[in-house]
N, C-alpha and C. Protein backbone atom coordinates (compact mmCIF):
# COMPACT_ATOMS: atom_id res chain seq x y z
N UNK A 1 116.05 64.05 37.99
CA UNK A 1 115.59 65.38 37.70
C UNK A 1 116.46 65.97 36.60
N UNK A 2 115.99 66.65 35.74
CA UNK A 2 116.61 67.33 34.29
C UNK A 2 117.08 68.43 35.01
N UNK A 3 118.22 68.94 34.21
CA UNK A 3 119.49 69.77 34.69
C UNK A 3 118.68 70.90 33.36
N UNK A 4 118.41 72.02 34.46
CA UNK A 4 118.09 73.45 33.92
C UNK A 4 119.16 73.66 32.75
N UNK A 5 118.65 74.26 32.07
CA UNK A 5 119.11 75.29 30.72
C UNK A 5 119.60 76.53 31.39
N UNK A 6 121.04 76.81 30.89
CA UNK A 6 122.12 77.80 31.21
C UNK A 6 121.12 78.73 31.06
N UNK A 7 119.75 79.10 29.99
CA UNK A 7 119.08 80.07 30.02
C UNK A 7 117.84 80.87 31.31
N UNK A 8 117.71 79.81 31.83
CA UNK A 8 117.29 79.07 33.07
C UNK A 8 118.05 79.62 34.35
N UNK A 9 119.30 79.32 34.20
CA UNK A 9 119.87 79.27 35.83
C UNK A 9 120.31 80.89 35.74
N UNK A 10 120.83 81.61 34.44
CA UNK A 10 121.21 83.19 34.37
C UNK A 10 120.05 83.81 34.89
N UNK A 11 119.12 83.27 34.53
CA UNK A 11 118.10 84.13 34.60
C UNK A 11 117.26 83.91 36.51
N UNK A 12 117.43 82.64 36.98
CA UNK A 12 117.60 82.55 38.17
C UNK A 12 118.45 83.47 39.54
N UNK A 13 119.71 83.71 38.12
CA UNK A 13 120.83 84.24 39.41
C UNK A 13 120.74 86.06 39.46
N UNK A 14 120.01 86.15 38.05
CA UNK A 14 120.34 87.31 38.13
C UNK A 14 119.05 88.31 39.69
N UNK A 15 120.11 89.18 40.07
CA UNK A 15 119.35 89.64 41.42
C UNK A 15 120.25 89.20 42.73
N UNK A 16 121.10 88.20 42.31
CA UNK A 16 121.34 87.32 43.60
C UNK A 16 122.92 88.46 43.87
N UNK A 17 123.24 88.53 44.75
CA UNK A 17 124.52 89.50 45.72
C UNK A 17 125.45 88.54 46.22
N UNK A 18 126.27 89.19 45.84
CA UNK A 18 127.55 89.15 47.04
C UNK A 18 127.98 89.45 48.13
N UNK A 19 128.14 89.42 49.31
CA UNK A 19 128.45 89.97 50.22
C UNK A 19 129.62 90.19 50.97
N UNK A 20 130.70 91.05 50.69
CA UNK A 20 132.09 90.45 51.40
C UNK A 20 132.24 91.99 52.15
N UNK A 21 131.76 91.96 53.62
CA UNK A 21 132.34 92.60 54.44
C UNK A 21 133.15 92.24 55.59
N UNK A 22 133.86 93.11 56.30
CA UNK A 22 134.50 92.15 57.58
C UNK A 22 134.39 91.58 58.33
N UNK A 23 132.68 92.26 58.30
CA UNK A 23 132.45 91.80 60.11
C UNK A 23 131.64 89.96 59.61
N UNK A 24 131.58 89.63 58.12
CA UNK A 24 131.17 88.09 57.93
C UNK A 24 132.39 87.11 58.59
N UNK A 25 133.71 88.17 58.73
CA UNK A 25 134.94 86.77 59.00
C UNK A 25 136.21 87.37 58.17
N UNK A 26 136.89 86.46 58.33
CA UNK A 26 137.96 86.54 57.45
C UNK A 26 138.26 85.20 57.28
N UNK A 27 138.76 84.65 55.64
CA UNK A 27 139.22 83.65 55.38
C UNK A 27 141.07 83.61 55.89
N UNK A 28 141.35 82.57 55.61
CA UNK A 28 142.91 82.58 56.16
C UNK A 28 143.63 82.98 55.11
N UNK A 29 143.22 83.46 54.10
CA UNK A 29 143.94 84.31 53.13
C UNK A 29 144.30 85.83 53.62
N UNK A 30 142.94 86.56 54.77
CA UNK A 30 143.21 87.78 55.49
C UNK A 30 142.01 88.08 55.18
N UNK A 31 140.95 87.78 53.47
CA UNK A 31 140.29 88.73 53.03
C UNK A 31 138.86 88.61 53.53
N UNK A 32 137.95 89.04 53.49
CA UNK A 32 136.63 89.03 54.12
C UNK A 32 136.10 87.84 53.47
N UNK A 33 135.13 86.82 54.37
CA UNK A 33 134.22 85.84 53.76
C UNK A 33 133.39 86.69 52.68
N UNK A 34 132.79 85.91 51.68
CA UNK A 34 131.81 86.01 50.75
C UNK A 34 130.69 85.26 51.49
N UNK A 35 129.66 85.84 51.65
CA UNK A 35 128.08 85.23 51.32
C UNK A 35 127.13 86.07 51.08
N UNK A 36 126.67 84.42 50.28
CA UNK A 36 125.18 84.94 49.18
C UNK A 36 123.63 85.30 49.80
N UNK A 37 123.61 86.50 49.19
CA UNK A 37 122.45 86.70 49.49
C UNK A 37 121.56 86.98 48.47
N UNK A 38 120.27 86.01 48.15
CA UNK A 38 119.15 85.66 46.89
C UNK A 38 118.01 85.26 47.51
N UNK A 39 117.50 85.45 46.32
CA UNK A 39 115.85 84.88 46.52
C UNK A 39 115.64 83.57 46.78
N UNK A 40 114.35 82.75 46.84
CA UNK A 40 114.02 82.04 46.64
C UNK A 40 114.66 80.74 45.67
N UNK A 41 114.13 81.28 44.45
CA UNK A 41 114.31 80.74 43.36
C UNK A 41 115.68 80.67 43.20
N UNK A 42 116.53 81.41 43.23
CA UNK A 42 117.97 81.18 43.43
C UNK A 42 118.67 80.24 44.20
N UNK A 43 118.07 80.39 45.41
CA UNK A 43 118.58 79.25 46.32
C UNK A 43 118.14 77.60 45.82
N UNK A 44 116.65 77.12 45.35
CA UNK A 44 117.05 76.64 45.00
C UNK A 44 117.37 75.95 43.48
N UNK A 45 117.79 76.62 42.44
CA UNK A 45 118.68 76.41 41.86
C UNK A 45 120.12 76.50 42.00
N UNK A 46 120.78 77.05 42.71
CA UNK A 46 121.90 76.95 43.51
C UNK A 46 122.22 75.58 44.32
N UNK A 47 120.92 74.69 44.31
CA UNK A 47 120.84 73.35 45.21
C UNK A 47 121.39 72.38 44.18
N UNK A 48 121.12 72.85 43.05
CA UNK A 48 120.80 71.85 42.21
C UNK A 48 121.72 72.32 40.76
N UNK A 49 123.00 72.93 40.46
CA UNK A 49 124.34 73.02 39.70
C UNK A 49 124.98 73.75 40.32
N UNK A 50 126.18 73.43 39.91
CA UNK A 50 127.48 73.46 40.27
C UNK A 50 127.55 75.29 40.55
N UNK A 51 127.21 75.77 41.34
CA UNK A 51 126.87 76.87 42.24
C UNK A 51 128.40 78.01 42.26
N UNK A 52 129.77 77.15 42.14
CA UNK A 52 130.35 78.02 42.10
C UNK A 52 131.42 78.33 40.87
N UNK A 53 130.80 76.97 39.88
CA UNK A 53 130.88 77.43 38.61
C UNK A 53 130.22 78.79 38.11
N UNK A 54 128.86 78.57 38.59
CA UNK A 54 127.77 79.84 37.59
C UNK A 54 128.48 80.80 38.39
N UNK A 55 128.49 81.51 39.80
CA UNK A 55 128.48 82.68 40.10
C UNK A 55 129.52 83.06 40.21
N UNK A 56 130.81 82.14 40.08
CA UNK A 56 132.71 82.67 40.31
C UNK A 56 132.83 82.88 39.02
N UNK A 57 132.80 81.46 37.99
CA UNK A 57 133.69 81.18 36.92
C UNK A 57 132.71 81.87 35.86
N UNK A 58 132.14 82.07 36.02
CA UNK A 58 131.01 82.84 34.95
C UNK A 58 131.22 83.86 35.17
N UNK A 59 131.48 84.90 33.61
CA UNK A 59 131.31 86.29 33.61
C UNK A 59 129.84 86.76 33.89
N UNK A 60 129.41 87.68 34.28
CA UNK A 60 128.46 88.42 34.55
C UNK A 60 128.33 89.63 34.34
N UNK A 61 127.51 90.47 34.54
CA UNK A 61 127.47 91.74 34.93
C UNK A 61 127.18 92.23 36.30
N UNK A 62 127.56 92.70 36.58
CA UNK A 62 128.16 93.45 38.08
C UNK A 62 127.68 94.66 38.56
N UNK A 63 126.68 95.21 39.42
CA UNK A 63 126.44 96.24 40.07
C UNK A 63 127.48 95.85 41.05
N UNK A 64 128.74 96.80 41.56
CA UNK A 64 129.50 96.35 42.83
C UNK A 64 129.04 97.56 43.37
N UNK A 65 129.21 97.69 44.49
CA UNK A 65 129.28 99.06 45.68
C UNK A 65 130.42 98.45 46.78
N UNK A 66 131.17 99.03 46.94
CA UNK A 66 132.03 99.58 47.78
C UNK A 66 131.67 100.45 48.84
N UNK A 67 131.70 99.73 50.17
CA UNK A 67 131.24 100.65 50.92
C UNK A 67 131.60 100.82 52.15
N UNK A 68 131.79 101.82 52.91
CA UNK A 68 132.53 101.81 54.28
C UNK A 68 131.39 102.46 55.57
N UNK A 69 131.29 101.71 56.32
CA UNK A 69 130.00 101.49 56.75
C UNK A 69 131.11 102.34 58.60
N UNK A 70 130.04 103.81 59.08
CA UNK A 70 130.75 104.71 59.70
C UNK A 70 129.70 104.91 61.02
N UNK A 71 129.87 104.71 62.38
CA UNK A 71 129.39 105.34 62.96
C UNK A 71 129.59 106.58 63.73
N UNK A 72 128.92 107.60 64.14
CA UNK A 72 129.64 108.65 64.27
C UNK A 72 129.73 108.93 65.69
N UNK A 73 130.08 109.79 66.73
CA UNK A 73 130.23 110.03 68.01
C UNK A 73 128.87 110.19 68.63
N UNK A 74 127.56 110.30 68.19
CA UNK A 74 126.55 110.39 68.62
C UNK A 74 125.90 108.94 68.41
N UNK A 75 126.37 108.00 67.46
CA UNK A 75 125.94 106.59 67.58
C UNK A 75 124.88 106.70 66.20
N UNK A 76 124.84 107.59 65.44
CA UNK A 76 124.50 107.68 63.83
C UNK A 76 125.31 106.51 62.85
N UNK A 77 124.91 105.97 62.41
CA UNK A 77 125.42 105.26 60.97
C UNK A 77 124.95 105.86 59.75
N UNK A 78 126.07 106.04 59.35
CA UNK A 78 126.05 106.62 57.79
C UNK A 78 127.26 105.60 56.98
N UNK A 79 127.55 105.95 55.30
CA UNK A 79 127.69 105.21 54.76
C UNK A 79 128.90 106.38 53.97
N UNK A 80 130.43 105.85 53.65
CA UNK A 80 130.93 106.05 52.40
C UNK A 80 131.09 104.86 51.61
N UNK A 81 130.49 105.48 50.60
CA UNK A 81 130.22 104.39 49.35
C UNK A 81 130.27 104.77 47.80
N UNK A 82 130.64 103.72 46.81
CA UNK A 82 130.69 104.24 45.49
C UNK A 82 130.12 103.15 44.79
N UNK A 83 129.41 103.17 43.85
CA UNK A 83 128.82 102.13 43.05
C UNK A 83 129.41 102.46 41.32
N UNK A 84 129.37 101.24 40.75
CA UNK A 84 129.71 100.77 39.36
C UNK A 84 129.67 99.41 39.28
N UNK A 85 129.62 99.61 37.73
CA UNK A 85 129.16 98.33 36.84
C UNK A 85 130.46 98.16 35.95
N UNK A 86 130.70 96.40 36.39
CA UNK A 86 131.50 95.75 35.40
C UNK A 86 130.79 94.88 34.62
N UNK A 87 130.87 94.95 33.34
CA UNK A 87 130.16 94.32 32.56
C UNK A 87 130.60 93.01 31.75
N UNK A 88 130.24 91.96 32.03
CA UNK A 88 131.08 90.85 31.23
C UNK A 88 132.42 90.02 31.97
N UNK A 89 132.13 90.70 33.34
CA UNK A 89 133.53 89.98 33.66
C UNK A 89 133.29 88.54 35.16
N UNK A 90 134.31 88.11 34.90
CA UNK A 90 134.10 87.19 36.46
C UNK A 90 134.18 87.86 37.49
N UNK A 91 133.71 87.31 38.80
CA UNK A 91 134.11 88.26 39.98
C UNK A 91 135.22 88.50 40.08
N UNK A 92 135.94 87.62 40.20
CA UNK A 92 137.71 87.40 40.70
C UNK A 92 138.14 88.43 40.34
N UNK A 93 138.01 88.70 38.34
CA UNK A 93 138.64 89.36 37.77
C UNK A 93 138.55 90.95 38.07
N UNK A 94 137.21 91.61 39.12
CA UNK A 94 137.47 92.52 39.26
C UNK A 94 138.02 93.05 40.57
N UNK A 95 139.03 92.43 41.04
CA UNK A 95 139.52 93.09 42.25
C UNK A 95 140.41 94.05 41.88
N UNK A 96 141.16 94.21 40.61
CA UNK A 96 142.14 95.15 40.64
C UNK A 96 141.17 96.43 40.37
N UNK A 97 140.47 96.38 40.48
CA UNK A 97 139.08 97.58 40.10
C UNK A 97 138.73 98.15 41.70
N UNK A 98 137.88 96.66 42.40
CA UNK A 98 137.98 97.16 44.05
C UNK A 98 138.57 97.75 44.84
N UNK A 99 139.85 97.05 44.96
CA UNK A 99 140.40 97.19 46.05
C UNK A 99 140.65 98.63 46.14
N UNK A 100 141.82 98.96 45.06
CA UNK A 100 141.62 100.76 44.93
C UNK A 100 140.46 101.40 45.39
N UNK A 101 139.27 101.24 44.68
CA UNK A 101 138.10 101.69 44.90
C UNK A 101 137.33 102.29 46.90
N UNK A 102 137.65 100.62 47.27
CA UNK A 102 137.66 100.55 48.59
C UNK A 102 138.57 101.35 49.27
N UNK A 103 139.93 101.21 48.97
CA UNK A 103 140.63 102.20 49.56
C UNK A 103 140.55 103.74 49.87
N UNK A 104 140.17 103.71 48.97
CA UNK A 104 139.68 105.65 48.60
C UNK A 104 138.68 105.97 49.21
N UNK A 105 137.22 104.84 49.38
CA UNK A 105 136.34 105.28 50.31
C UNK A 105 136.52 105.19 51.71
N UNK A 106 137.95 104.44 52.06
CA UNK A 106 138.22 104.59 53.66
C UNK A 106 139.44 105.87 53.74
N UNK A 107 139.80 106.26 52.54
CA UNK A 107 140.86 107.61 52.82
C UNK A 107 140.04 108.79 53.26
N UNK A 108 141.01 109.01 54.32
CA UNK A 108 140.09 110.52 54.77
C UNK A 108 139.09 110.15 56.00
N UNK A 109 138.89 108.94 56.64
CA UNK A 109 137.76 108.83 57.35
C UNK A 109 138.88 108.78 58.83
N UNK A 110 138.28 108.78 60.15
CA UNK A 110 139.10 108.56 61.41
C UNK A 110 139.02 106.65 61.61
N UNK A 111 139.56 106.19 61.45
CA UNK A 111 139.62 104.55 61.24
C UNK A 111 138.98 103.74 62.76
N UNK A 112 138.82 105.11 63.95
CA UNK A 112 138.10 105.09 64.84
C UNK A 112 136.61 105.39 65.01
N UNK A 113 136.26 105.36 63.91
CA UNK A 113 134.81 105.85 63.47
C UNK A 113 134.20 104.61 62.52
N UNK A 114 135.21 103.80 61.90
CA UNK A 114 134.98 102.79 60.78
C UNK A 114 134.40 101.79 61.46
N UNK A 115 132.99 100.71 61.40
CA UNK A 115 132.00 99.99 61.85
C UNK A 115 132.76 98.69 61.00
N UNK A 116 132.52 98.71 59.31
CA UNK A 116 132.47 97.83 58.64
C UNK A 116 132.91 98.35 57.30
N UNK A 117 133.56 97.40 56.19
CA UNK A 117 134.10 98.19 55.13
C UNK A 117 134.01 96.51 54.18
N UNK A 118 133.65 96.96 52.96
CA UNK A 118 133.64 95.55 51.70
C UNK A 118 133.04 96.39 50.88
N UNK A 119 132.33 94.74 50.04
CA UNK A 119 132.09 95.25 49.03
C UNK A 119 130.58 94.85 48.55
N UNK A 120 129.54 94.73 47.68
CA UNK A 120 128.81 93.97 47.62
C UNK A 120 128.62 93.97 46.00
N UNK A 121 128.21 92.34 45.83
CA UNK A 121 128.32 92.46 44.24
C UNK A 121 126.75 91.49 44.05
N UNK A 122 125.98 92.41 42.54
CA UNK A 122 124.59 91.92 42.36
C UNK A 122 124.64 91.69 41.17
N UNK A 123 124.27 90.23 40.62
CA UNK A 123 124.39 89.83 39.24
C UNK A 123 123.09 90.57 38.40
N UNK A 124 123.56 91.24 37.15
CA UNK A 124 122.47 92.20 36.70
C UNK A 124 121.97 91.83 35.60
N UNK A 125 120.97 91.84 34.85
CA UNK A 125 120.51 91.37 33.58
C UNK A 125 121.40 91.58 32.51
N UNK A 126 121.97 90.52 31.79
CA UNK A 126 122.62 90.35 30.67
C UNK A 126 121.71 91.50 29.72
N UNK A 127 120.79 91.09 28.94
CA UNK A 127 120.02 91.60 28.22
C UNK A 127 119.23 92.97 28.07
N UNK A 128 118.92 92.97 29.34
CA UNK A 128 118.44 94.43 29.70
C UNK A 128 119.84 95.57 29.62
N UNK A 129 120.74 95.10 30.22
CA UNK A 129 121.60 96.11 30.44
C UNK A 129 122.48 96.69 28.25
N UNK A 130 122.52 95.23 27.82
CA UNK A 130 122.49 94.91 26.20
C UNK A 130 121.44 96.34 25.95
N UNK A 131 120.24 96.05 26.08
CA UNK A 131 119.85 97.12 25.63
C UNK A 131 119.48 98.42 25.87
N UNK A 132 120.54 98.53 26.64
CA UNK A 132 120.66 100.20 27.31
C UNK A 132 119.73 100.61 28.06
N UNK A 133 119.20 100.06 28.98
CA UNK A 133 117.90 100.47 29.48
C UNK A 133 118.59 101.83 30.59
N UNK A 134 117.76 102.08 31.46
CA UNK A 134 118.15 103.00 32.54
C UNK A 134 119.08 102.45 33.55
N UNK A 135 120.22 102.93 33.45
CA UNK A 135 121.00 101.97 34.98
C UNK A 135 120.59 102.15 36.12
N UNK A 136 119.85 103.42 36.22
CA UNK A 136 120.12 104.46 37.37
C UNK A 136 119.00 103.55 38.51
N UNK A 137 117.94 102.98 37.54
CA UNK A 137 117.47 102.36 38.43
C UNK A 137 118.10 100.88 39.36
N UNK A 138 118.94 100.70 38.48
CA UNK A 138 120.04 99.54 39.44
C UNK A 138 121.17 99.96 40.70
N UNK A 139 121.24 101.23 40.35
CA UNK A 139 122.07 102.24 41.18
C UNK A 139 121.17 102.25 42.54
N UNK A 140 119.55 103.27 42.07
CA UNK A 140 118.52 103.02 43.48
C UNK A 140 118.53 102.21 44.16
N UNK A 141 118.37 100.86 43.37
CA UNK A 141 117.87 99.96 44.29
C UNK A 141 118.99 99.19 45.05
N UNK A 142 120.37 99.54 44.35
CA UNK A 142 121.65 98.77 45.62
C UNK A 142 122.24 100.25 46.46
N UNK A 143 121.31 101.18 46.36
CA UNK A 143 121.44 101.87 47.66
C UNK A 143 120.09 101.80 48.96
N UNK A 144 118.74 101.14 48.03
CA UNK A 144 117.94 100.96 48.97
C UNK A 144 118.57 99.70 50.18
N UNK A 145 119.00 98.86 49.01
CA UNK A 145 119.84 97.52 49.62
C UNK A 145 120.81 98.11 51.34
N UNK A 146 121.87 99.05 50.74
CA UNK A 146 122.60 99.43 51.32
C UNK A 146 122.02 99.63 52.82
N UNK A 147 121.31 100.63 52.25
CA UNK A 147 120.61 101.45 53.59
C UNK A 147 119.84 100.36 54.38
N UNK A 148 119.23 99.43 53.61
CA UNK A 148 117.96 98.55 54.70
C UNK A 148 118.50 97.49 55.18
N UNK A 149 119.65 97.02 54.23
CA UNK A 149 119.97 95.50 54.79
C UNK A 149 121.56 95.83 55.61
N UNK A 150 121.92 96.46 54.76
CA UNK A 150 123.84 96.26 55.69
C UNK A 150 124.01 97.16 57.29
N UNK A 151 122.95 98.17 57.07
CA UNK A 151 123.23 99.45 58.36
C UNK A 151 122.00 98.63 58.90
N UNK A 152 120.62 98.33 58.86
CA UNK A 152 119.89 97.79 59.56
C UNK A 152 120.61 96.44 60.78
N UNK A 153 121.52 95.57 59.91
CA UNK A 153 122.29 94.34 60.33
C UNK A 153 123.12 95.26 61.37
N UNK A 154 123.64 95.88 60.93
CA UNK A 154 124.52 96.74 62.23
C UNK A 154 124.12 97.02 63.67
N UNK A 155 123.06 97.97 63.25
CA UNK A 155 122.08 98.02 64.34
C UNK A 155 121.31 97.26 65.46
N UNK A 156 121.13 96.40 64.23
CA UNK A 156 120.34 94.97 65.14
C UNK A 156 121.37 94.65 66.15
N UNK A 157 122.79 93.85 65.31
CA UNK A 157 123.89 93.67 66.13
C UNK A 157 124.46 94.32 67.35
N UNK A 158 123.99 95.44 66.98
CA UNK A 158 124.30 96.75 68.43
C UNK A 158 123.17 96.11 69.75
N UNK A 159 122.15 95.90 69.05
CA UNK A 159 120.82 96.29 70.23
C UNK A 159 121.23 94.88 70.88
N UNK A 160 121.34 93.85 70.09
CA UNK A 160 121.57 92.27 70.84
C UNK A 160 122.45 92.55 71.44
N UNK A 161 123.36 92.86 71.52
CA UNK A 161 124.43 92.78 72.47
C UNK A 161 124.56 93.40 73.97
C-alpha cells in the first residue's frame, strides 16, 4: 500500500484532539495520560504512519482549552476554562504556556469541589487559520466539545457507579 502525502495525512489530522485530563490516569512521570480523540478518517490514517511523529513531533496549530471541570454542592457540573491558539508549534513545546494557564483556572476554586482538571488540544487548519478566517468559530465549537463530551463523560461515570 502507498504511503499518503504529508498533504494527505495534515489534512486527515486536522480536527483530531488531545485529551489529557486526570481522571484518564497518570503516567509515572505524575502527569495525566494523553488520548486521542478523531474521526474516522483519522484513525485510520493514524493505522497506517508513524502516528507519533505527525501529532507530537510536528508543529501544528493548536486550539488548547484548559479546563477545570467543578461540581457543585447540589451535584451541578459546571466548567472553569480558558481557550487559545498556539500557532506553529509542537505540543510538547507548549507546556510552559499550560501549565500556568491551568493553574490560574484552579486558583480561587474549593479543591473540594474540583471533579477533573487538564487540558485538551485540537489540531486546526494550517491554511484556513493562514488566512485569517473567523477563529471564533473554533472557539464555539471546543466549547460545544467541552460541554457535550468531557461533563457528559462525568455524568455518565456518576450514574454507572
Amino acid at each position: 500500500m502507498r504511503k499518503p502525502s504529508d498533504k494527505v495525512i495534515r489534512s486527515c489530522l486536522t480536527g483530531l484532539r488531545l485529551v489529557s485530563m486526570e481522571s484518564n490516569g497518570l503516567k509515572e512521570d505524575g502527569t495525566a495520560d494523553v488520548k486521542i480523540d478523531c474521526g474516522p478518517s483519522a484513525r485510520v490514517m493514524l493505522s497506517r504512519v508513524d502516528a507519533n511523529r505527525w501529532i507530537v513531533d510536528t508543529p501544528h496549530n493548536w486550539l488548547i482549552t484548559v479546563v477545570v471541570i467543578i461540581k457543585d454542592i447540589h451535584g451541578n457540573y459546571d466548567t472553569n476554562h480558558h481557550l487559545f491558539l498556539e500557532k506553529g508549534r509542537r505540543i510538547d513545546d507548549t507546556a510552559d504556556v499550560v501549565q500556568p494557564k491551568l493553574q490560574n483556572a484552579k486558583n480561587g476554586i474549593n479543591e473540594k469541589l474540583i471533579v477533573d482538571f487538564g487540558w485538551i488540544a485540537e489540531i486546526l487548519p494550517t491554511k484556513r487559520l493562514d488566512q485569517k478566517q473567523n477563529e471564533q468559530k473554533y472557539f464555539d465549537r471546543a466549547e460545544g466539545y467541552l460541554e457535550n463530551w468531557i461533563i457528559s463523560r462525568h455524568i455518565e461515570q456518576e450514574l454507572a457507579a
